[in-house]
C-alpha atoms as a PDB file:
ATOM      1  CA  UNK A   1       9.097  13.593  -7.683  1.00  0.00           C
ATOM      2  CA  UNK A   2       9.163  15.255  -4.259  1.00  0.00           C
ATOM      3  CA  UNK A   3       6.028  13.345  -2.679  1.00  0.00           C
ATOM      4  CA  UNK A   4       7.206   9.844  -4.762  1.00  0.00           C
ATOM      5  CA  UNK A   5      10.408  10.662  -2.289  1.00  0.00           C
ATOM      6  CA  UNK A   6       8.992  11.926   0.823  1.00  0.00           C
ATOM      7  CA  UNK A   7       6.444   8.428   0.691  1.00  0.00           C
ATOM      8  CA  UNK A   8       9.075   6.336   0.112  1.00  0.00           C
ATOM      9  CA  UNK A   9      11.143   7.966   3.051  1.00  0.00           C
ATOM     10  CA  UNK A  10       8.375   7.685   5.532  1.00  0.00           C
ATOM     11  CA  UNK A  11       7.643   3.979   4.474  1.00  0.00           C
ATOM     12  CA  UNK A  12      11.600   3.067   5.635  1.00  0.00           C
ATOM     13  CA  UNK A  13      10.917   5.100   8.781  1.00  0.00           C
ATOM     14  CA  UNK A  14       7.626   3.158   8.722  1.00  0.00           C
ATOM     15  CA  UNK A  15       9.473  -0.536   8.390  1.00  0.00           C
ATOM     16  CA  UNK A  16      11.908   0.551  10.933  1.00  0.00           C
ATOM     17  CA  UNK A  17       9.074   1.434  13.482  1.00  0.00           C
ATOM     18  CA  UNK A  18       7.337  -1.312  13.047  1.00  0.00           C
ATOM     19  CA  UNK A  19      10.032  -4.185  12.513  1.00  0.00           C
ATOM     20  CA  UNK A  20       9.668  -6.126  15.649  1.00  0.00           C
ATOM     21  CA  UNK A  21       5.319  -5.723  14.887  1.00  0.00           C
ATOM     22  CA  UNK A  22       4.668  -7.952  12.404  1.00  0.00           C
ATOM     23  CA  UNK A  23       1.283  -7.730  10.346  1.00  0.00           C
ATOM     24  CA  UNK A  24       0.907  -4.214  12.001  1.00  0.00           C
ATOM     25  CA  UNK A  25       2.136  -1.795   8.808  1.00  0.00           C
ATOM     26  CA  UNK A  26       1.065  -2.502   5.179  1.00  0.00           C
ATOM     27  CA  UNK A  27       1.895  -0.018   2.645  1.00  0.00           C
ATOM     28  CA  UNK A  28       0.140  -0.508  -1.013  1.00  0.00           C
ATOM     29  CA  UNK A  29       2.104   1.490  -3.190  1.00  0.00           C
ATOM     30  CA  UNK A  30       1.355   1.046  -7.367  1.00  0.00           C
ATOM     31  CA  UNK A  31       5.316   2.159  -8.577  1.00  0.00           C
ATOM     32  CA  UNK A  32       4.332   4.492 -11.749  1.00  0.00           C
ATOM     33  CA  UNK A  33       7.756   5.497 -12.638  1.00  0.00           C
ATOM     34  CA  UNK A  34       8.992   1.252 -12.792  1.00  0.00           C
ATOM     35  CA  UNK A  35       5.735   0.834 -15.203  1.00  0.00           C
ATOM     36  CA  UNK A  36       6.670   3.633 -17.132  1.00  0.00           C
ATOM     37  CA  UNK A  37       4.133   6.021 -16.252  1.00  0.00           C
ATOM     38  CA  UNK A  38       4.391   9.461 -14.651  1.00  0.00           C
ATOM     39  CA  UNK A  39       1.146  10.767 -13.928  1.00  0.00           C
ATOM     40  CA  UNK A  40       1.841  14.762 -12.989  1.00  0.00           C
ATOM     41  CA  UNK A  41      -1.063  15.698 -10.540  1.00  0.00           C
ATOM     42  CA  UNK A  42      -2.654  18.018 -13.082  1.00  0.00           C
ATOM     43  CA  UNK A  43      -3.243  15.500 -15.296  1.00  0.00           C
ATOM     44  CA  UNK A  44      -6.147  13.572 -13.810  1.00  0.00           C
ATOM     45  CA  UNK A  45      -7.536  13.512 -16.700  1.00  0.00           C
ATOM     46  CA  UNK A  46      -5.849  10.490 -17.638  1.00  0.00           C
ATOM     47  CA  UNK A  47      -7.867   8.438 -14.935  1.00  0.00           C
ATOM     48  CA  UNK A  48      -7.719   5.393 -17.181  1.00  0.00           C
ATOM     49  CA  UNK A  49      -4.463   4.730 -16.802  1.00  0.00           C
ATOM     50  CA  UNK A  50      -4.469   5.310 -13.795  1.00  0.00           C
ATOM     51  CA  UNK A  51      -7.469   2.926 -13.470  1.00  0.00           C
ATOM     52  CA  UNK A  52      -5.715   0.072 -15.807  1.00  0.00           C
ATOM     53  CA  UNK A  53      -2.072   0.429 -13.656  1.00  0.00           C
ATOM     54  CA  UNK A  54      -3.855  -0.004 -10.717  1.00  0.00           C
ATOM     55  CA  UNK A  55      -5.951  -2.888 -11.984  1.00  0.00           C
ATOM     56  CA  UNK A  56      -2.819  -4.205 -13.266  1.00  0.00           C
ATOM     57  CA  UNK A  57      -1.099  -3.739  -9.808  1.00  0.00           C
ATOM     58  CA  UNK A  58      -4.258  -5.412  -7.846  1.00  0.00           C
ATOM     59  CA  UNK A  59      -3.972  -8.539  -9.759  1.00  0.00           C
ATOM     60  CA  UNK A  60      -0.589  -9.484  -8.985  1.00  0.00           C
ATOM     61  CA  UNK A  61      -0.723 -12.760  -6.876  1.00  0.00           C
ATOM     62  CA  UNK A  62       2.226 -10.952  -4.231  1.00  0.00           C
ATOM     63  CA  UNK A  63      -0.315  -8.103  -3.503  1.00  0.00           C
ATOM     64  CA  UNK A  64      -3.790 -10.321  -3.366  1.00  0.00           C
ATOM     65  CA  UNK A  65      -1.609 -12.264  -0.757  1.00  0.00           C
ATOM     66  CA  UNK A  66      -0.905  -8.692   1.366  1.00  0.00           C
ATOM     67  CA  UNK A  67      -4.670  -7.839   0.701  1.00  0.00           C
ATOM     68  CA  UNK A  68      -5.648 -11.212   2.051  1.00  0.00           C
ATOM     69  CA  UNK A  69      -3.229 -10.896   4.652  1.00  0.00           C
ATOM     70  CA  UNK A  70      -4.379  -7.211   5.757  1.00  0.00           C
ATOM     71  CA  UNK A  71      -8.085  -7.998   5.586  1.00  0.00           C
ATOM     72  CA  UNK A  72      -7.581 -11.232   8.557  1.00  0.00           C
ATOM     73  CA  UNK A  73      -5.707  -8.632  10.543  1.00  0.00           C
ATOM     74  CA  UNK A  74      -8.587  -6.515  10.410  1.00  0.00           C
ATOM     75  CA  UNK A  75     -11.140  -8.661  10.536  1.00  0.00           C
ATOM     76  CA  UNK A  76     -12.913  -8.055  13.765  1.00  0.00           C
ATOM     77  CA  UNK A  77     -12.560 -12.242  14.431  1.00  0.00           C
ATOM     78  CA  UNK A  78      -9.445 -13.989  16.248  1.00  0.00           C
ATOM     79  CA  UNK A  79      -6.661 -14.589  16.447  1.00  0.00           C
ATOM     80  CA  UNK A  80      -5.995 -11.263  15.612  1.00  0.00           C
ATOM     81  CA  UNK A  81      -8.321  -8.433  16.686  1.00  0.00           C
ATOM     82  CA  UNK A  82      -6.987  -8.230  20.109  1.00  0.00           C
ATOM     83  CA  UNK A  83      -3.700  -7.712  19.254  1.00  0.00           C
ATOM     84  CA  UNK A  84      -4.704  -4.771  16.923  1.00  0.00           C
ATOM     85  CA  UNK A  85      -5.373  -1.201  18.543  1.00  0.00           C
ATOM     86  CA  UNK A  86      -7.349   0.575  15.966  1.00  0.00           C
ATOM     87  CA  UNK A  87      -6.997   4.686  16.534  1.00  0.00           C
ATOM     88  CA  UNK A  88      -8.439   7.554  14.178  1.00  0.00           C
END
């Protein structure tokens, strides 16, 4: 419950970093604990559920749109990829 905490923590500090940047933070986050799943991480084993929430989480028309959205600012064409600093 500690890192489901500290990540959700870091993702307000995130939003309130980057609130005057639009289309400069994402965050893709599948919510176990609203689907009713707590996945402990010694239990890996269970990598189909894992699999079929995620699956479940990538179809939802709300996080294609943010996918869609994400990929155009990181698509190497205008308008966007000279407003974008990319760092590693």
């Amino acid at each position: 419950m500690e890192i489901a905490i500290d990540s959700e923590n870091t993702h307000r500090h995130m939003l309130y970093l980057f609130k005057s940047l639009p289309n400069i933070y994402f965050r893709l986050n599948v919510k176990w604990e609203a689907q009713g799943l707590r996945i402990k991480l010694s239990e890996w084993e269970e990598v189909g559920n894992v699999e079929a929430r995620t699956r479940e989480y990538l179809g939802r028309r709300e996080v294609n749109e943010q996918l869609a959205l994400l990929m155009k600012v990181m698509s190497p064409e205008p308008p966007y990829s000279d407003q974008v600093a990319y760092t590693m």
